[in-house]
PDB file of N, CA and C in Angstrom:
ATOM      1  N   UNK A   1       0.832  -1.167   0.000  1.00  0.00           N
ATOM      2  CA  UNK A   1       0.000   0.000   0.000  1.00  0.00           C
ATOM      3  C   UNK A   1       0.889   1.247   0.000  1.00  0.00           C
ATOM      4  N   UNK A   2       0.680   2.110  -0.889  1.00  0.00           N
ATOM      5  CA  UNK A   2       1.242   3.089  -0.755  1.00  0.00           C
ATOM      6  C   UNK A   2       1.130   4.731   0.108  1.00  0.00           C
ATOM      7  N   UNK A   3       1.425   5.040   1.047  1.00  0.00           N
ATOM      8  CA  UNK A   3       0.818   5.925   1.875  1.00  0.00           C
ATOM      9  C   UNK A   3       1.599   7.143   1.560  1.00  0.00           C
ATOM     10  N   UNK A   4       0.495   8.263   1.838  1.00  0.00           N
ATOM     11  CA  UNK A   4       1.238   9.814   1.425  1.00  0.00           C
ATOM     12  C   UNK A   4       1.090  10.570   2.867  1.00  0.00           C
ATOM     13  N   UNK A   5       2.000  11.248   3.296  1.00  0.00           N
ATOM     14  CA  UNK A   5       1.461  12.574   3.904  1.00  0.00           C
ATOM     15  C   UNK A   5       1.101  13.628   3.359  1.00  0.00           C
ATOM     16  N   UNK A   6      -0.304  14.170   4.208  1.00  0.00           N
ATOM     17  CA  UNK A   6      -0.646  15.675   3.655  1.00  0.00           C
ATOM     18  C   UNK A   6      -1.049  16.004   4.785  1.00  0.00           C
ATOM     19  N   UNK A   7      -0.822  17.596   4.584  1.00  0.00           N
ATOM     20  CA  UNK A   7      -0.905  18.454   5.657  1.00  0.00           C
ATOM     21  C   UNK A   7      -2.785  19.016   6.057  1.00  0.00           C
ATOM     22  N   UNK A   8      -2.687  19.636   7.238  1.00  0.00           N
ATOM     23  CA  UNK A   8      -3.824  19.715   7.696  1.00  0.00           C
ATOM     24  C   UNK A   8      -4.950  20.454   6.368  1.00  0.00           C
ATOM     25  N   UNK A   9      -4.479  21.858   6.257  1.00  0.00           N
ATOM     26  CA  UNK A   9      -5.335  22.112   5.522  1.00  0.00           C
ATOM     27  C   UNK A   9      -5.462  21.548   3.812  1.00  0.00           C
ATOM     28  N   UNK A  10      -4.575  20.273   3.358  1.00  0.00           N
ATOM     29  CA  UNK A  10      -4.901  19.727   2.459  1.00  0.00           C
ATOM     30  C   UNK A  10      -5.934  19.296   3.096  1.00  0.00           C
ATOM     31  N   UNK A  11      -5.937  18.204   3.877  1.00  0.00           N
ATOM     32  CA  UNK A  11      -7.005  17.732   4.272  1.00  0.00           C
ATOM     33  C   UNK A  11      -8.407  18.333   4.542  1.00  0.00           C
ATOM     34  N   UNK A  12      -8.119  19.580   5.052  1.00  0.00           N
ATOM     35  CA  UNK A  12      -9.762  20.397   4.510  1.00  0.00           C
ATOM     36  C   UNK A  12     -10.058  20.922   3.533  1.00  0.00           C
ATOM     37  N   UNK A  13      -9.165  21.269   2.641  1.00  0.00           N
ATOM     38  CA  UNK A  13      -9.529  21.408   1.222  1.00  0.00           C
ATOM     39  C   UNK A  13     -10.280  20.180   0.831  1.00  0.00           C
ATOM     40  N   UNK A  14      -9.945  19.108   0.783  1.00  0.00           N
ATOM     41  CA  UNK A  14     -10.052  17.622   0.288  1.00  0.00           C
ATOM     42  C   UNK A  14     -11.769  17.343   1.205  1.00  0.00           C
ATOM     43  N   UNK A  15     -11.695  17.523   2.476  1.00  0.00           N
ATOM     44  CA  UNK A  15     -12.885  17.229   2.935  1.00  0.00           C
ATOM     45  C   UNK A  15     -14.102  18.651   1.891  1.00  0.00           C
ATOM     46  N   UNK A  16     -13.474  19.415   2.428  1.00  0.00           N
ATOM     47  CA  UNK A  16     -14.433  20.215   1.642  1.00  0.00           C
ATOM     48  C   UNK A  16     -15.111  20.565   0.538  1.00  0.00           C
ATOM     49  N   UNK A  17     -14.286  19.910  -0.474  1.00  0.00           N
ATOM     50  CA  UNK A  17     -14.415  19.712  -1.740  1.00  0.00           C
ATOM     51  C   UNK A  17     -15.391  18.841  -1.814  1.00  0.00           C
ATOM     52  N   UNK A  18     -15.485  17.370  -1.529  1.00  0.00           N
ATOM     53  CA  UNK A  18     -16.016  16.495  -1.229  1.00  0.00           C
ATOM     54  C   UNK A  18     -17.430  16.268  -0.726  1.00  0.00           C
ATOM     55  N   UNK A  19     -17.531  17.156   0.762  1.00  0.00           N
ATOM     56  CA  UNK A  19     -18.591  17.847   1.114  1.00  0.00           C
ATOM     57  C   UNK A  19     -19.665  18.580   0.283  1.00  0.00           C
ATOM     58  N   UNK A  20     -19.020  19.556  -0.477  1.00  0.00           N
ATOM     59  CA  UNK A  20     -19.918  20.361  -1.593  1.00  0.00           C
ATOM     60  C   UNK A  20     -20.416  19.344  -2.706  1.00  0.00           C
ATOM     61  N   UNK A  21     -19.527  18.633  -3.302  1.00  0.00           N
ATOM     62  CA  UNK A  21     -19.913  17.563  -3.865  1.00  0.00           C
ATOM     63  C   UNK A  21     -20.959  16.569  -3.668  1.00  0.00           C
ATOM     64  N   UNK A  22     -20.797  16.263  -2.453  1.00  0.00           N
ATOM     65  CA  UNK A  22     -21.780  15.540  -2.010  1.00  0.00           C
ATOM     66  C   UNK A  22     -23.052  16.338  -1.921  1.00  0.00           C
ATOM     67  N   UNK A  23     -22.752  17.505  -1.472  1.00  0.00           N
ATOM     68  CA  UNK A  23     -23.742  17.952  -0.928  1.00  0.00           C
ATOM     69  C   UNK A  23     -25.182  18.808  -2.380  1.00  0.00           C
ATOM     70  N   UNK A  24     -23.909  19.002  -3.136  1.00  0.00           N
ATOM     71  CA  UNK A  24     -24.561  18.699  -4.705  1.00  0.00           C
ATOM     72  C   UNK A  24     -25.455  18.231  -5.110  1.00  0.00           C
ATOM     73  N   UNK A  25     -25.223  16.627  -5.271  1.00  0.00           N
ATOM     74  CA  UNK A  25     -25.825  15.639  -5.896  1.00  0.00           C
ATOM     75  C   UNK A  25     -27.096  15.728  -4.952  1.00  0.00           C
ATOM     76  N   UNK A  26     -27.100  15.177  -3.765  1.00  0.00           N
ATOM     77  CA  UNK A  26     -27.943  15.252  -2.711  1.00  0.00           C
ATOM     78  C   UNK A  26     -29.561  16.410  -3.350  1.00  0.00           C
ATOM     79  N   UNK A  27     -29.045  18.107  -3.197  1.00  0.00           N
ATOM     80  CA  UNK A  27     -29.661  18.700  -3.787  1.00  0.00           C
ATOM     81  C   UNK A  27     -30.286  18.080  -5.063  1.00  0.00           C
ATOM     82  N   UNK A  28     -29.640  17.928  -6.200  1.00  0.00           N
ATOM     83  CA  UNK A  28     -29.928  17.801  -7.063  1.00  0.00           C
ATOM     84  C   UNK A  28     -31.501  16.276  -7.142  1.00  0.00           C
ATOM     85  N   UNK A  29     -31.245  15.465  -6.423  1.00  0.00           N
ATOM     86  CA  UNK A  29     -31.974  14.062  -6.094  1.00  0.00           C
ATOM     87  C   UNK A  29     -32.879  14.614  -4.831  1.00  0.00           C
ATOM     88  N   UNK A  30     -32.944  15.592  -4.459  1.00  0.00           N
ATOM     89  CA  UNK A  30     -34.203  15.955  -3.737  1.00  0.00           C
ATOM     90  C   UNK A  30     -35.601  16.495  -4.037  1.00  0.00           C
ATOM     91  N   UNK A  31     -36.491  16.446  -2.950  1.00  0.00           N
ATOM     92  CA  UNK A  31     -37.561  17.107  -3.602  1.00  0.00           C
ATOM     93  C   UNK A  31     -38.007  18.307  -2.044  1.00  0.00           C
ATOM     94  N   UNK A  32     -36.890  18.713  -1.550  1.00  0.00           N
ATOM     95  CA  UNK A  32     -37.801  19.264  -0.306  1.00  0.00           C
ATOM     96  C   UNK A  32     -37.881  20.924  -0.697  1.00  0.00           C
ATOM     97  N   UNK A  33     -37.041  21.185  -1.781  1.00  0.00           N
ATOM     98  CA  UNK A  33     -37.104  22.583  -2.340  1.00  0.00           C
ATOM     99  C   UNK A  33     -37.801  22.791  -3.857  1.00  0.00           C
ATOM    100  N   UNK A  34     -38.246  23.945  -4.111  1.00  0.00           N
ATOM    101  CA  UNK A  34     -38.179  24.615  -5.262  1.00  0.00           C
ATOM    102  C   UNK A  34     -37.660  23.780  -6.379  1.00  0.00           C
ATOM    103  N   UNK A  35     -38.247  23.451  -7.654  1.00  0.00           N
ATOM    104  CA  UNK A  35     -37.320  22.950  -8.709  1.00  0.00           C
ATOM    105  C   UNK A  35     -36.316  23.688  -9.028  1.00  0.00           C
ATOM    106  N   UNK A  36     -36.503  24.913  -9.434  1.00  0.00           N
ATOM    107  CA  UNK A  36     -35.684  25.992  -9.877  1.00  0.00           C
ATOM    108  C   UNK A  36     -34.555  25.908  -8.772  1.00  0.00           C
ATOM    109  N   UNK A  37     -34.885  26.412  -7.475  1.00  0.00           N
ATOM    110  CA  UNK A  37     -33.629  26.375  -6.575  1.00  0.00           C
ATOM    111  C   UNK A  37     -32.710  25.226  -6.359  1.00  0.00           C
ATOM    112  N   UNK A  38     -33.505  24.128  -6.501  1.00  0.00           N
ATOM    113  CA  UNK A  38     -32.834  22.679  -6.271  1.00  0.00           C
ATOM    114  C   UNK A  38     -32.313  22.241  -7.641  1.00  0.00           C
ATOM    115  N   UNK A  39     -32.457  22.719  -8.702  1.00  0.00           N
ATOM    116  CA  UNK A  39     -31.529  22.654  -9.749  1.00  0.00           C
ATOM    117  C   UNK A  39     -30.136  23.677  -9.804  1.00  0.00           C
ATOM    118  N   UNK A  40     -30.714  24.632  -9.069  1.00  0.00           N
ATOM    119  CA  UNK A  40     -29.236  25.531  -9.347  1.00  0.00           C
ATOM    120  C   UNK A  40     -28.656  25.274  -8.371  1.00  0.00           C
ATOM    121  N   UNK A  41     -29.167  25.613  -7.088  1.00  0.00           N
ATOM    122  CA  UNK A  41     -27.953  24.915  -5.950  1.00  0.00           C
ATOM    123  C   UNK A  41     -26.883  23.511  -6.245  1.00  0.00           C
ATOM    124  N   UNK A  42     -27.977  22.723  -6.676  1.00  0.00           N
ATOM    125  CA  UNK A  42     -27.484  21.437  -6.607  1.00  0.00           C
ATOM    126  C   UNK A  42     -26.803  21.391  -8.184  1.00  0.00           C
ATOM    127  N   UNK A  43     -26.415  22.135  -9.240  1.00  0.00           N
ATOM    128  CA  UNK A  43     -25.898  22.175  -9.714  1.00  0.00           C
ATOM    129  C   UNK A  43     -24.528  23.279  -9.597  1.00  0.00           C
ATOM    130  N   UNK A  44     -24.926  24.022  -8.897  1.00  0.00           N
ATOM    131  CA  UNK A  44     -23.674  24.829  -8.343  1.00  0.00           C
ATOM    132  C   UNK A  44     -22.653  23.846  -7.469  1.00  0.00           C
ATOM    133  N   UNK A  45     -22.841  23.668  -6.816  1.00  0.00           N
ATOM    134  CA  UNK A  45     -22.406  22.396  -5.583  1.00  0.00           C
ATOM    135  C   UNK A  45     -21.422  21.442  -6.257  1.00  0.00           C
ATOM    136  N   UNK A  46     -22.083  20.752  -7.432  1.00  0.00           N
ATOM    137  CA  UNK A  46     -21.663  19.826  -8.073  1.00  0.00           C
ATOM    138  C   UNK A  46     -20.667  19.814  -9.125  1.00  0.00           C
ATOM    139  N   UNK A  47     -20.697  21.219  -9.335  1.00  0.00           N
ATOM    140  CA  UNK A  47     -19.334  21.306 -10.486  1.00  0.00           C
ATOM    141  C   UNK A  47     -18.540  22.086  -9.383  1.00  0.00           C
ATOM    142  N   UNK A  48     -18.407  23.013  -8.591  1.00  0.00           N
ATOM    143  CA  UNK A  48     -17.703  23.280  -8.040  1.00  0.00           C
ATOM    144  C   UNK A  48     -16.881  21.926  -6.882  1.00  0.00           C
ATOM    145  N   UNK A  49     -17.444  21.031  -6.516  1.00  0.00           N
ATOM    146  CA  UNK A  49     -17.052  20.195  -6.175  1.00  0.00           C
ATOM    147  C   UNK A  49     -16.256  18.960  -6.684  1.00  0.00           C
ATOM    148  N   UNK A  50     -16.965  19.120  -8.247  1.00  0.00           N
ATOM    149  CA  UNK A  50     -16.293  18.104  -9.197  1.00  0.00           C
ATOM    150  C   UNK A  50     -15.034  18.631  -9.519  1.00  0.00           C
ATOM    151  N   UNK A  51     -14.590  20.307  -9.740  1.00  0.00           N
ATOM    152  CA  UNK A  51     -13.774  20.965 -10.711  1.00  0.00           C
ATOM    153  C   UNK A  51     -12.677  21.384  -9.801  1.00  0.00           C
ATOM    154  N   UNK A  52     -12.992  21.343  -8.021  1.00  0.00           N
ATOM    155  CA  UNK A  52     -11.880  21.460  -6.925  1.00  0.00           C
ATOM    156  C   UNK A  52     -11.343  20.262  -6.569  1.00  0.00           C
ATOM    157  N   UNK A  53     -11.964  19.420  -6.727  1.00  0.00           N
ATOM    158  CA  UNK A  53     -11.311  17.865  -6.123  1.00  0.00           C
ATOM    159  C   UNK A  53     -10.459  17.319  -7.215  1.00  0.00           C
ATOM    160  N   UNK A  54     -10.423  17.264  -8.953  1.00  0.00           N
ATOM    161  CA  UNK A  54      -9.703  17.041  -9.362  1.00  0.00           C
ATOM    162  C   UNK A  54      -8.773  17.461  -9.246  1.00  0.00           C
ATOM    163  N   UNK A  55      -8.209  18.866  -9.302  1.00  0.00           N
ATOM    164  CA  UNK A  55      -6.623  19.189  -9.251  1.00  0.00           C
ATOM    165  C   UNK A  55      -6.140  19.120  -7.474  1.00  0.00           C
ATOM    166  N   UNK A  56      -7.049  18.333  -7.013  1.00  0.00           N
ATOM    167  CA  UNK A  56      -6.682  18.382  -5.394  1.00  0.00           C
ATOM    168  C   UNK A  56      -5.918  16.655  -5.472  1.00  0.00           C
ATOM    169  N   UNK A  57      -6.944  15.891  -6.069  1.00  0.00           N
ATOM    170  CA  UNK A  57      -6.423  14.625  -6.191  1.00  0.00           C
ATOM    171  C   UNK A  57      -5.289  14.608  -6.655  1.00  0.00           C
ATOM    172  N   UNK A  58      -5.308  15.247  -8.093  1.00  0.00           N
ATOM    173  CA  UNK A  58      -4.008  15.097  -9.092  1.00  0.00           C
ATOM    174  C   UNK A  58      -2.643  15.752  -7.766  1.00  0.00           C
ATOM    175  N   UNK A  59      -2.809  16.181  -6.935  1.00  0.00           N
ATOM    176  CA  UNK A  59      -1.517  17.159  -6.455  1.00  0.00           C
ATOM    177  C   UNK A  59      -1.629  16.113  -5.403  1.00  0.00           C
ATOM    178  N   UNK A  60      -2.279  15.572  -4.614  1.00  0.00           N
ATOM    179  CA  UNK A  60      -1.800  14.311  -3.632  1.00  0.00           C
ATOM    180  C   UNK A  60      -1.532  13.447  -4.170  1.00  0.00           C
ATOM    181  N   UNK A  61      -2.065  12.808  -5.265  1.00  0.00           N
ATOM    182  CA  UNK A  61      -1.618  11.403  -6.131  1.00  0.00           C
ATOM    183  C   UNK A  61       0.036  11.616  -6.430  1.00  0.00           C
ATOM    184  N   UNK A  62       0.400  12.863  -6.757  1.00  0.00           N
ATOM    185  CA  UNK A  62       1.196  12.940  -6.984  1.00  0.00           C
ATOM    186  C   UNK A  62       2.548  13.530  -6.001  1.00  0.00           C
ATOM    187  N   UNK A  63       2.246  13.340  -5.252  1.00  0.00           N
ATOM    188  CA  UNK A  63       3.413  13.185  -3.565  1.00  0.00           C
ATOM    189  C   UNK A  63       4.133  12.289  -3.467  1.00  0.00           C
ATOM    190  N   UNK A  64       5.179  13.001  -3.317  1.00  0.00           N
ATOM    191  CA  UNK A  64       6.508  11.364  -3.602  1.00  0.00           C
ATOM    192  C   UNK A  64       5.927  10.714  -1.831  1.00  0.00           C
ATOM    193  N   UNK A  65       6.272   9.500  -1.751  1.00  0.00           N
ATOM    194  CA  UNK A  65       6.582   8.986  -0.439  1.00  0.00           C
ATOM    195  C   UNK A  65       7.296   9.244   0.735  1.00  0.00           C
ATOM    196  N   UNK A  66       7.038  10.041   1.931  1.00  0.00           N
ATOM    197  CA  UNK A  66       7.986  10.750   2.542  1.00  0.00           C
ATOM    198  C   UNK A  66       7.452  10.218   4.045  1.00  0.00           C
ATOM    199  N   UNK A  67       7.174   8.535   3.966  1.00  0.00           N
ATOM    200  CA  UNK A  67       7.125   8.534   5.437  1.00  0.00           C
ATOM    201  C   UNK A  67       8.497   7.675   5.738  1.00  0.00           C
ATOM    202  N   UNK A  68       9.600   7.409   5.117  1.00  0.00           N
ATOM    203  CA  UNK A  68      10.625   7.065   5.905  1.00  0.00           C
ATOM    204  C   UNK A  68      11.488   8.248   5.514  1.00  0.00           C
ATOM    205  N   UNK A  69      12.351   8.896   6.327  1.00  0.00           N
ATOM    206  CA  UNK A  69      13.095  10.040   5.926  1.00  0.00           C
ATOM    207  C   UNK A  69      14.811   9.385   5.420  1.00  0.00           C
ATOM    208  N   UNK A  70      15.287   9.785   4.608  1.00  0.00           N
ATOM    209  CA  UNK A  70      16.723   9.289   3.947  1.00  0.00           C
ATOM    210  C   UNK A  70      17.529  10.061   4.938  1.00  0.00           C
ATOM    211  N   UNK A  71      18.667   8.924   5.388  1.00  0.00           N
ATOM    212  CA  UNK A  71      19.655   9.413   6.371  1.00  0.00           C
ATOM    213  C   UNK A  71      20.800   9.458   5.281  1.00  0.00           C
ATOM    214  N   UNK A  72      21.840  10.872   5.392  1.00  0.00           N
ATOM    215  CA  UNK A  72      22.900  11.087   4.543  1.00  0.00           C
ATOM    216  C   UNK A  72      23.941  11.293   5.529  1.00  0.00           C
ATOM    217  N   UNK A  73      24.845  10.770   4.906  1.00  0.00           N
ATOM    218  CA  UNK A  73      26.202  10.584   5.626  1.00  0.00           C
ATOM    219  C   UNK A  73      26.903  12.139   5.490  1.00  0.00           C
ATOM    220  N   UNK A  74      27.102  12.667   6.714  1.00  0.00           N
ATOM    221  CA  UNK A  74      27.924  13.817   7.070  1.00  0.00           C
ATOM    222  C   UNK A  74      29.267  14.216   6.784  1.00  0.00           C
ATOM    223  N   UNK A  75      29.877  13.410   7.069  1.00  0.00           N
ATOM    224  CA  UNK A  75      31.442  13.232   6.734  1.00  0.00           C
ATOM    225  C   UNK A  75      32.159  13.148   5.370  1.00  0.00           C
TER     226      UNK A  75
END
């Protein structure tokens, strides 16, 4: 398995992204609002969520491996 570190506020970017996303679709598959509103919310939500999480993924996918640290000889 390959494991990455990321820092805190990656991690709320990443939740948050995610969140809106979710929280998107959700809208969009409801019926407790307005058609009109529950189409635009829930289409706002959903590309902004779709269009932040890709270049969020692409930049953690792409983190070299940095949980053993390389020891270099001093001398």
């Amino acid at each position: 398995m390959i494991e990455r570190n990321i820092t805190l506020p990656e991690m709320i970017l990443w939740t948050g992204t995610r969140i809106a996303l979710g929280t998107g679709i959700g809208l969009l598959i409801s019926r407790g609002l307005s058609k009109d509103a529950m189409k635009a919310a829930g289409l706002a939500l959903t590309v902004v969520g779709a269009f932040t999480t890709i270049p969020l993924a692409i930049a953690i996918m792409g983190k070299k491996n940095v949980t053993r640290p390389e020891i270099r000889s001093v001398a």
